[in-house]
Protein backbone atom coordinates (compact mmCIF):
# COMPACT_ATOMS: atom_id res chain seq x y z
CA UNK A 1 -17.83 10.05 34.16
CA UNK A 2 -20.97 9.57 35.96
CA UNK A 3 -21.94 5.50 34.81
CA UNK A 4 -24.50 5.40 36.20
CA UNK A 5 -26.72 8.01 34.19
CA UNK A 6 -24.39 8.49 31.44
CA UNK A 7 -24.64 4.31 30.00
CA UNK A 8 -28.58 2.64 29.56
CA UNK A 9 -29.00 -0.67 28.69
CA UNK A 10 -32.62 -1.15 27.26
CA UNK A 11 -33.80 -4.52 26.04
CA UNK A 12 -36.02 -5.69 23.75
CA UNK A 13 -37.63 -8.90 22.56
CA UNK A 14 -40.27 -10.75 20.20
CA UNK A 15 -43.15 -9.18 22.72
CA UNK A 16 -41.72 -5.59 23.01
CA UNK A 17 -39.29 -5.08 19.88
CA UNK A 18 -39.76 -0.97 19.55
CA UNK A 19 -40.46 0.31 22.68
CA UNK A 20 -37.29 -0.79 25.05
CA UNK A 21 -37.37 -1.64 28.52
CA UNK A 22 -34.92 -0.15 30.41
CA UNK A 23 -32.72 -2.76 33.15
CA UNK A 24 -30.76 -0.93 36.03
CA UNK A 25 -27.91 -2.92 37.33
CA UNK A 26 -29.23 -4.90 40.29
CA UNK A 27 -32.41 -4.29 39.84
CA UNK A 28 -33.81 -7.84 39.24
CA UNK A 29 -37.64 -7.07 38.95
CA UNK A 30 -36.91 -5.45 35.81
CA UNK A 31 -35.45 -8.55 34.62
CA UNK A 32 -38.77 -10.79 35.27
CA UNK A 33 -39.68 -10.41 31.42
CA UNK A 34 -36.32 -11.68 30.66
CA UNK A 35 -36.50 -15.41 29.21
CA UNK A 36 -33.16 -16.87 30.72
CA UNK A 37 -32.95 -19.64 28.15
CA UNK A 38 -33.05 -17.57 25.10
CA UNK A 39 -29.62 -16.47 23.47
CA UNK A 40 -28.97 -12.85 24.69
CA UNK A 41 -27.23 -10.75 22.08
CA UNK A 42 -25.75 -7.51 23.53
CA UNK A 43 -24.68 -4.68 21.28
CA UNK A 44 -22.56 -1.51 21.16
CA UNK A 45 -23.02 1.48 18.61
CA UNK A 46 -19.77 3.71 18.02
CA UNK A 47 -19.39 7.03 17.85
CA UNK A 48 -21.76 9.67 17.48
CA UNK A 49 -24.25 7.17 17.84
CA UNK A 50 -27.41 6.45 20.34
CA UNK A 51 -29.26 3.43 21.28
CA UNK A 52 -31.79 2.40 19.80
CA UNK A 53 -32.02 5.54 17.93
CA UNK A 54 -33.29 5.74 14.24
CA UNK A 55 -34.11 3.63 10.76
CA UNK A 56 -30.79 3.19 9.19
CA UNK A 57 -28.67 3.60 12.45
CA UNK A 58 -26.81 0.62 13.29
CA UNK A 59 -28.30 0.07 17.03
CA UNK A 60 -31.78 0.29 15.09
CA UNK A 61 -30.84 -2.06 12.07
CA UNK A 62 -29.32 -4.84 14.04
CA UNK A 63 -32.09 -4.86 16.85
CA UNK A 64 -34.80 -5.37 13.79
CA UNK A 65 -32.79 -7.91 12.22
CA UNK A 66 -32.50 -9.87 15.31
CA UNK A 67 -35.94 -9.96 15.88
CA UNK A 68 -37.17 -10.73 12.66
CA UNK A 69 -34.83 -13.67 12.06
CA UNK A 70 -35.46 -15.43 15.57
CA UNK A 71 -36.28 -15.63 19.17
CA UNK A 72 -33.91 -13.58 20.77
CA UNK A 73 -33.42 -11.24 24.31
CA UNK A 74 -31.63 -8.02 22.41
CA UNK A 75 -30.00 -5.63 24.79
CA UNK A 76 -28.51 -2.16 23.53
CA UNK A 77 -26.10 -0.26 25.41
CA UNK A 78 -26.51 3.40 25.03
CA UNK A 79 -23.31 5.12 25.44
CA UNK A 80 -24.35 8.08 23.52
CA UNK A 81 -23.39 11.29 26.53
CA UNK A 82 -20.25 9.28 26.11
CA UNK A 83 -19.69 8.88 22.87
CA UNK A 84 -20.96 12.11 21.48
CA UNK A 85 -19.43 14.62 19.06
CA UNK A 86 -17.11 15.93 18.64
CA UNK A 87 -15.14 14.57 21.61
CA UNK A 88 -13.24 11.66 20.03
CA UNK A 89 -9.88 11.77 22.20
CA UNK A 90 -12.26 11.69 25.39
CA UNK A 91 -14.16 8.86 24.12
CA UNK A 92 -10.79 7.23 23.50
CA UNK A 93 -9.74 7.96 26.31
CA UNK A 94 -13.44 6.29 28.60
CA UNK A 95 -13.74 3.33 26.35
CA UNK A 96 -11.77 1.13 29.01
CA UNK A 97 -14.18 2.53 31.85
CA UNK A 98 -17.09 1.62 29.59
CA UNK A 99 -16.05 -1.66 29.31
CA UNK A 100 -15.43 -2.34 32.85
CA UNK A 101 -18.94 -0.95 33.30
CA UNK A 102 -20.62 -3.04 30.62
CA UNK A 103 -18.84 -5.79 32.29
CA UNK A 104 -20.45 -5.64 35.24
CA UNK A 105 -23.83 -5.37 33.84
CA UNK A 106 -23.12 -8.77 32.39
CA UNK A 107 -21.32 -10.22 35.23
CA UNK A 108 -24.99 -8.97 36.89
CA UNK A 109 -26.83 -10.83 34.20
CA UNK A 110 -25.23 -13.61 35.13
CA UNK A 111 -25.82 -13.98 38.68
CA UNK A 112 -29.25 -12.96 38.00
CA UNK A 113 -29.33 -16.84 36.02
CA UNK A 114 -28.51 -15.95 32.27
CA UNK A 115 -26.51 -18.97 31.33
CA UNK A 116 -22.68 -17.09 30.37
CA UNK A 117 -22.57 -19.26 27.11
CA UNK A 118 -26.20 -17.75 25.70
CA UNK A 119 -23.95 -14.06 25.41
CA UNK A 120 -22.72 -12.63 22.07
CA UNK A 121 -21.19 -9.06 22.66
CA UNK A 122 -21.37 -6.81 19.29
CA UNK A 123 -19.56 -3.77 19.08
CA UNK A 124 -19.23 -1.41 16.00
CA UNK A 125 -16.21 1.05 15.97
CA UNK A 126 -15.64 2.17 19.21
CA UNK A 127 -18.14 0.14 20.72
CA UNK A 128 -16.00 -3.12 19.24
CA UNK A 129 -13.39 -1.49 21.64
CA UNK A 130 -15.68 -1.20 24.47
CA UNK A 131 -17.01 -4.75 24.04
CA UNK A 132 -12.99 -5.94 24.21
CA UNK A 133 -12.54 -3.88 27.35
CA UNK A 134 -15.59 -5.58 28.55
CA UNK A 135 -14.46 -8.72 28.22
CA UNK A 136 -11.11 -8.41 29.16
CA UNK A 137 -12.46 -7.63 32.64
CA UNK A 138 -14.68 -10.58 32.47
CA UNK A 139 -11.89 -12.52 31.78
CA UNK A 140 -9.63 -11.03 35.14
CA UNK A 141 -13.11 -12.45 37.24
CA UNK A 142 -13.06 -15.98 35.68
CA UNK A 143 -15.71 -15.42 33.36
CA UNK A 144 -14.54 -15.67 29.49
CA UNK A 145 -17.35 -14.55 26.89
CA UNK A 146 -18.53 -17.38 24.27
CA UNK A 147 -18.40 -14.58 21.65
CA UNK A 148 -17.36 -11.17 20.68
CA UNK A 149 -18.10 -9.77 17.20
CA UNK A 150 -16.03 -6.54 16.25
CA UNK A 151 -17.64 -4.47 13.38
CA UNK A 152 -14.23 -2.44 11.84
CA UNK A 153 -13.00 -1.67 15.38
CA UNK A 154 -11.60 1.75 15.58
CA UNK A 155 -7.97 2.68 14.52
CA UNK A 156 -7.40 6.23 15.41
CA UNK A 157 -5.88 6.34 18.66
CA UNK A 158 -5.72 2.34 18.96
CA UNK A 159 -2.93 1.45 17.18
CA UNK A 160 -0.20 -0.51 18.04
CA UNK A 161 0.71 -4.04 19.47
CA UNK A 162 -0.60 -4.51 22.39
CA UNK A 163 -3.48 -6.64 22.97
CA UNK A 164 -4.31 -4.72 26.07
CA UNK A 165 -5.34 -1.77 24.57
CA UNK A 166 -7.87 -3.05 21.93
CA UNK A 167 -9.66 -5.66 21.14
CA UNK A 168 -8.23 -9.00 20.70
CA UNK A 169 -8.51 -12.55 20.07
CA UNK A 170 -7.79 -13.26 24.17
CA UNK A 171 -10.96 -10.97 25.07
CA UNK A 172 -13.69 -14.18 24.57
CA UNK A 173 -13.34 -17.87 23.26
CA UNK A 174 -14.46 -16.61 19.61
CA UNK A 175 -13.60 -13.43 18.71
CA UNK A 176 -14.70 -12.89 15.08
CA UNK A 177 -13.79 -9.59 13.32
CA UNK A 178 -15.41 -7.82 9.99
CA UNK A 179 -12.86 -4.72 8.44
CA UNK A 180 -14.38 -2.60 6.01
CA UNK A 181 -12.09 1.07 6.40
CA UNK A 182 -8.73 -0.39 7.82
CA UNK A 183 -6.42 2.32 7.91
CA UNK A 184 -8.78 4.76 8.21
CA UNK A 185 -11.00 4.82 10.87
CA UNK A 186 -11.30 0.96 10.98
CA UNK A 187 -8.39 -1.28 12.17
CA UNK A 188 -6.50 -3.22 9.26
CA UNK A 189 -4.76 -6.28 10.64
CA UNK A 190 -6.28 -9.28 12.23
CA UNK A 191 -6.92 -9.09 15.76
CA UNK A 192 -9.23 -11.53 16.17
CA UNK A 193 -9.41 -15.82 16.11
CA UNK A 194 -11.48 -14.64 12.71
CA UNK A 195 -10.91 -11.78 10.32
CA UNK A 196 -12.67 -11.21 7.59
CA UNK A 197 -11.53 -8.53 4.92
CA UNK A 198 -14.49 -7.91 2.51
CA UNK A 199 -13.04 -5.86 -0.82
CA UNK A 200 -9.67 -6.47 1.08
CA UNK A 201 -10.98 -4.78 3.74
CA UNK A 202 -9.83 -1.01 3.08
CA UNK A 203 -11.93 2.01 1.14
CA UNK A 204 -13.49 2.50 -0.51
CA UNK A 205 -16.37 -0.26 -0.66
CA UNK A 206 -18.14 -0.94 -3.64
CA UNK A 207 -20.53 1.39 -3.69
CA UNK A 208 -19.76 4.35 -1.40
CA UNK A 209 -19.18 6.84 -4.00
CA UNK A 210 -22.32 6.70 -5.84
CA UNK A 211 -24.03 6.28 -2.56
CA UNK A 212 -22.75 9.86 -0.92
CA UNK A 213 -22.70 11.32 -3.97
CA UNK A 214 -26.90 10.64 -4.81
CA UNK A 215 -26.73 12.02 -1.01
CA UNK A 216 -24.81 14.96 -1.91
CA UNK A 217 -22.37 14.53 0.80
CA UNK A 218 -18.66 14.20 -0.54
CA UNK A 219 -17.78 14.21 2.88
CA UNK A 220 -19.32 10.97 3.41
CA UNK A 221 -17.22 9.18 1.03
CA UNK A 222 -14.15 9.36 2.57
CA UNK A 223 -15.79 9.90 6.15
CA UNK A 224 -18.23 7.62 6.76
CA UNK A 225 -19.46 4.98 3.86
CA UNK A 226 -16.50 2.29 4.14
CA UNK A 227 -17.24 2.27 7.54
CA UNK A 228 -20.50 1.89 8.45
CA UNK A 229 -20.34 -1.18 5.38
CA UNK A 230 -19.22 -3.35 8.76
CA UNK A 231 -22.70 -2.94 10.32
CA UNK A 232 -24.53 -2.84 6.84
CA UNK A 233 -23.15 -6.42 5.90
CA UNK A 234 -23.73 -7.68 9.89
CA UNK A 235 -27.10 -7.14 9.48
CA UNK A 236 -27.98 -8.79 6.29
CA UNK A 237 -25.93 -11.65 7.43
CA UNK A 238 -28.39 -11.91 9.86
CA UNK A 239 -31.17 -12.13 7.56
CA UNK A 240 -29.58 -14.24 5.06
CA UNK A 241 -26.76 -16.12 6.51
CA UNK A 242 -24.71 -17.99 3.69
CA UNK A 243 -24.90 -14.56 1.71
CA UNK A 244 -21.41 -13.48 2.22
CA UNK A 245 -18.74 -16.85 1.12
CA UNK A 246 -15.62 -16.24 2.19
CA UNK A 247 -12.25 -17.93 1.10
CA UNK A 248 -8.54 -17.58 2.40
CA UNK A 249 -7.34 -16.02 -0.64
CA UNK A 250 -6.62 -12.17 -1.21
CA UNK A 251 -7.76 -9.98 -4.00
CA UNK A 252 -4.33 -9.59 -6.46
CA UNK A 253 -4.00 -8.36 -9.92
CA UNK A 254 -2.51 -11.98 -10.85
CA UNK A 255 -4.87 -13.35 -12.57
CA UNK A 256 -2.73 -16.84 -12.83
CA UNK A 257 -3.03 -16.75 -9.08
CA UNK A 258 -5.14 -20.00 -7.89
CA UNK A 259 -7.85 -20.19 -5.51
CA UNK A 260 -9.19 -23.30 -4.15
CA UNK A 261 -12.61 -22.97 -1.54
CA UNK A 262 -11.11 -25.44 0.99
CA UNK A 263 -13.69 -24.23 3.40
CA UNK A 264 -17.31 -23.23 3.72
CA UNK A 265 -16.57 -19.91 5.37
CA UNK A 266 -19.44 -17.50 6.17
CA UNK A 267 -19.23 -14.60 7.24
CA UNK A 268 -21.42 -12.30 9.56
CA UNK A 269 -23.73 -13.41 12.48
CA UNK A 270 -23.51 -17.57 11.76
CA UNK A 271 -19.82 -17.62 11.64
CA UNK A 272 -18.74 -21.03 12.53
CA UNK A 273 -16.57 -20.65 16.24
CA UNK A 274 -14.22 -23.04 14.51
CA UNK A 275 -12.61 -20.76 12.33
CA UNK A 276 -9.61 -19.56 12.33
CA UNK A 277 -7.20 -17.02 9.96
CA UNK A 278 -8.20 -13.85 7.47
CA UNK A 279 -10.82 -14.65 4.79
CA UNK A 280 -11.48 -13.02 2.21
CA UNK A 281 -14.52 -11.83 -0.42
CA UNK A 282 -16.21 -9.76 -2.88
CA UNK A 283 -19.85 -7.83 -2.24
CA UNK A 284 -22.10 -6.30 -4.13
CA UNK A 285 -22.19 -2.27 -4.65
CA UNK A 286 -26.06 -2.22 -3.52
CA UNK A 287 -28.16 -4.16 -1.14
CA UNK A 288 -28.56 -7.06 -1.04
CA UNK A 289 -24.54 -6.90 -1.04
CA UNK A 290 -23.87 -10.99 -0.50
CA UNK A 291 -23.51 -12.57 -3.54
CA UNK A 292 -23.84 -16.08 -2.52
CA UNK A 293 -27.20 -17.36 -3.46
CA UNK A 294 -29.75 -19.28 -3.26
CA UNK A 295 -30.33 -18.05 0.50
């Protein structure tokens, strides 16, 4: 794997947030439009994905979000010669050597003056991996990430119990984790210091069938809906923080079974770093899907 031409990292901000500039590692004079106080949100699409590529694609979605909601230096990795279809074992197999790279390009942000504690890593699917990788090798140089957020890390090919070969809670001081399709594609234990299991966290999400189905994709019901619902409720946690409540208690048929709020517990981008354990909560089948309101 050739790093080098095969992983971009293009950043955008309030003054440039379509058209991204482009930062090669070590190359500092690319970096001169780069305000070092401002928090620096880096983010990872999965697979079959590209960077920054369309409306409705998560690398897109989250980048607008960002920008609308606040001052913000937005950096998307591009992993897509990587990550393409329909080589999933391979991609598997690279994620580590991703990571390490990624790693590097924000071990290089950091020398270059970005303050290690203004970094949130974001990773969806296989990019959730990557970002664990990433900081895992942060962590072997003495650097430990403030935050990583994993968006239904990947199962297939993950699974087991060792934190080495996925992400994990040890990977960054607040590792906060969203499961929408555990068992599936997505991941469905806790991993993180955070979980949160929206509709318990398994398919299908509210929604998803009538969704596909006005698509006329069956496929995508069992494929792809679930899913993507990781990134989908990320970014309008973004734009409305407090939408999606969360308690400790699971979904059950007993309807005797009591539930006290013992916590304020949001989920999403303005998760509090103090929390710790699996939460739980309900969302809507349509946009906007929190249902905690006011805003």
């Amino acid at each position: 794997m050739r790093e080098a031409k095969d992983i971009k990292f293009f950043l955008f901000t309030r003054d440039n947030p379509k058209t991204g500039k482009q930062i090669y590692m070590s190359d500092e004079k690319r970096l001169k439009s780069l305000n070092k106080t401002l928090p620096l949100i880096l983010y990872i699409h999965g697979f079959s994905e590209s960077a920054p590529g369309t409306p409705k694609s998560s690398s897109y979605e989250i980048r607008d979000a960002l920008l609308d909601s606040g001052e913000y230096s937005v950096i998307l990795v591009d992993w897509s010669p990587i990550a393409a279809l329909p080589w999933y074992s391979n991609t598997v197999e690279n994620t580590p050597r991703v990571g390490r790279y990624v790693a590097r390009f924000l071990k290089f942000l950091i020398k270059y003056g970005i303050p290690s504690e203004n970094i949130h890593v974001i990773g969806f699917s296989l990019g959730a991996e990557v970002a664990g990788f990433a900081g895992k090798t942060l962590k072997e140089r003495g650097i430990l990430l403030p935050r990583i957020t994993g968006l239904d890390p990947a199962m297939p090919l993950f699974t087991g119990g060792d934190t080495n070969t996925h992400l994990s809670a040890g990977d960054a001081k607040f590792v906060d984790v969203i499961h929408t399709d555990g068992g599936f594609f997505g991941i469905p234990y806790p991993i993180g210091h955070v979980d949160f299991f929206p509709n318990n966290g398994v398919a299908l999400q509210p929604g998803c069938v009538q969704e596909e189905l006005s698509k006329n994709n069956l496929l995508g019901i069992v494929v792809g809906c679930s899913h993507v619902r990781a990134w989908q409720y990320f970014v309008e946690s973004i734009r409305r923080p407090m939408a999606f409540l969360s308690d400790r208690c699971e979904q059950t048929n007993n309807e005797s079974k009591e539930c006290l709020q013992s916590i304020e517990a949001y989920m999403g981008f303005k998760a509090d770093r103090r929390l710790r354990g699996k939460f739980y909560l309900t969302t809507n089948a349509v946009a906007p899907f929190g249902r905690n309101f006011p805003i």
